[in-house]
C-alpha atoms as a PDB file:
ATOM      1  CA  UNK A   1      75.474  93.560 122.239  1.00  0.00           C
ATOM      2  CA  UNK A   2      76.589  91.197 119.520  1.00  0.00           C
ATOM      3  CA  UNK A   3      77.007  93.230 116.373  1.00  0.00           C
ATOM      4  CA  UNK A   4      78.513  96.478 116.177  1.00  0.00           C
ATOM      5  CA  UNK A   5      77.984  98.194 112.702  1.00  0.00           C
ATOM      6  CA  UNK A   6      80.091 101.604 111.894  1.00  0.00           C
ATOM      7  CA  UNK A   7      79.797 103.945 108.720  1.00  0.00           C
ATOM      8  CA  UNK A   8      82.746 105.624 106.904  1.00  0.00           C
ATOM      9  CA  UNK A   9      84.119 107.417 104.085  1.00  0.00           C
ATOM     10  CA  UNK A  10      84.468 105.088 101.239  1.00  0.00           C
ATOM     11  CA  UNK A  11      86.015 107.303  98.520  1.00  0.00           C
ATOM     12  CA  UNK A  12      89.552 108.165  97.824  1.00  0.00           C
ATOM     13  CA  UNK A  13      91.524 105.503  97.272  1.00  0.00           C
ATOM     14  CA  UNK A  14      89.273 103.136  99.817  1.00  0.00           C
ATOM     15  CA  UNK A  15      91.721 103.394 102.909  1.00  0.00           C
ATOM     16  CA  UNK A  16      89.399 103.946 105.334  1.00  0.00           C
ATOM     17  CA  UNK A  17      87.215 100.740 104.449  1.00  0.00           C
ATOM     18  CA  UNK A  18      90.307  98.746 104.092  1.00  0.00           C
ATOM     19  CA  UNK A  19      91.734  99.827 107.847  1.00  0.00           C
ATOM     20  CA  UNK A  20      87.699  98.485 108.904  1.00  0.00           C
ATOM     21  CA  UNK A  21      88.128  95.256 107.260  1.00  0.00           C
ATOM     22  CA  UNK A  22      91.735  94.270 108.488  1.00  0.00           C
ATOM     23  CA  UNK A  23      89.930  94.776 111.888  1.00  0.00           C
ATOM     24  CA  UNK A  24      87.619  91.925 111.591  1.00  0.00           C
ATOM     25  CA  UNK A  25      84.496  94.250 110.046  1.00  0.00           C
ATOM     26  CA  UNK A  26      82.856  92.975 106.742  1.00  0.00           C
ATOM     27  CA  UNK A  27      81.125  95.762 103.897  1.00  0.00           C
ATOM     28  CA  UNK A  28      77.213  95.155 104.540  1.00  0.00           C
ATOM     29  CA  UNK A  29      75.953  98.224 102.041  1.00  0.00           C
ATOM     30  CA  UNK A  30      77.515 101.354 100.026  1.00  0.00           C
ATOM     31  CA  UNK A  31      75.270 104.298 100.127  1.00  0.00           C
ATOM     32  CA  UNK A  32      75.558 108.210  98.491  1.00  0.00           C
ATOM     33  CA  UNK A  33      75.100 111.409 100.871  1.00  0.00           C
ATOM     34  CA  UNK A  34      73.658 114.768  99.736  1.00  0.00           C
ATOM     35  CA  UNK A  35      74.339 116.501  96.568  1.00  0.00           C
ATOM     36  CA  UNK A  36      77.673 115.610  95.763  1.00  0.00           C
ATOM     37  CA  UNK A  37      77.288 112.151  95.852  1.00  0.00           C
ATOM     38  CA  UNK A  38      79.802 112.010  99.403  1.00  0.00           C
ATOM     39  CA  UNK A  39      80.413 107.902  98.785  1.00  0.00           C
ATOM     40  CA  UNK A  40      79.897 105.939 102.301  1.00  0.00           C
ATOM     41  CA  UNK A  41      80.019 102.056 103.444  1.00  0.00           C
ATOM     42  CA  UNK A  42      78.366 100.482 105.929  1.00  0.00           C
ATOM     43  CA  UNK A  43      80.623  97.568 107.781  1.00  0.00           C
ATOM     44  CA  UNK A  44      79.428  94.899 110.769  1.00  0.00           C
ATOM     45  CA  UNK A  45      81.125  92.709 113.050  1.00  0.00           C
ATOM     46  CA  UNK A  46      80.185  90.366 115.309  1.00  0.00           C
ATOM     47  CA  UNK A  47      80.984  90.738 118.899  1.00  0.00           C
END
């Protein structure tokens, strides 16, 4: 294995992306889910 790629929760205030990052992971692409728009990121890091 030498990426590992995770999705989360990007809306709020953005905490959740932030606690990725300062862990070494890097935003590859936002994305919407369903109806309500539920915001999401997708993050990678090499391994």
């Amino acid at each position: 294995m030498g990426l590992l790629r995770v999705d989360c929760y990007a809306g709020d205030d953005g905490k959740l992306v932030r606690y990725y990052e300062a862990n070494g992971f890097t935003r590859t692409e936002a994305f919407t889910v369903g109806e309500n728009r539920w915001p999401g990121q997708l993050l990678a890091r090499r391994v």
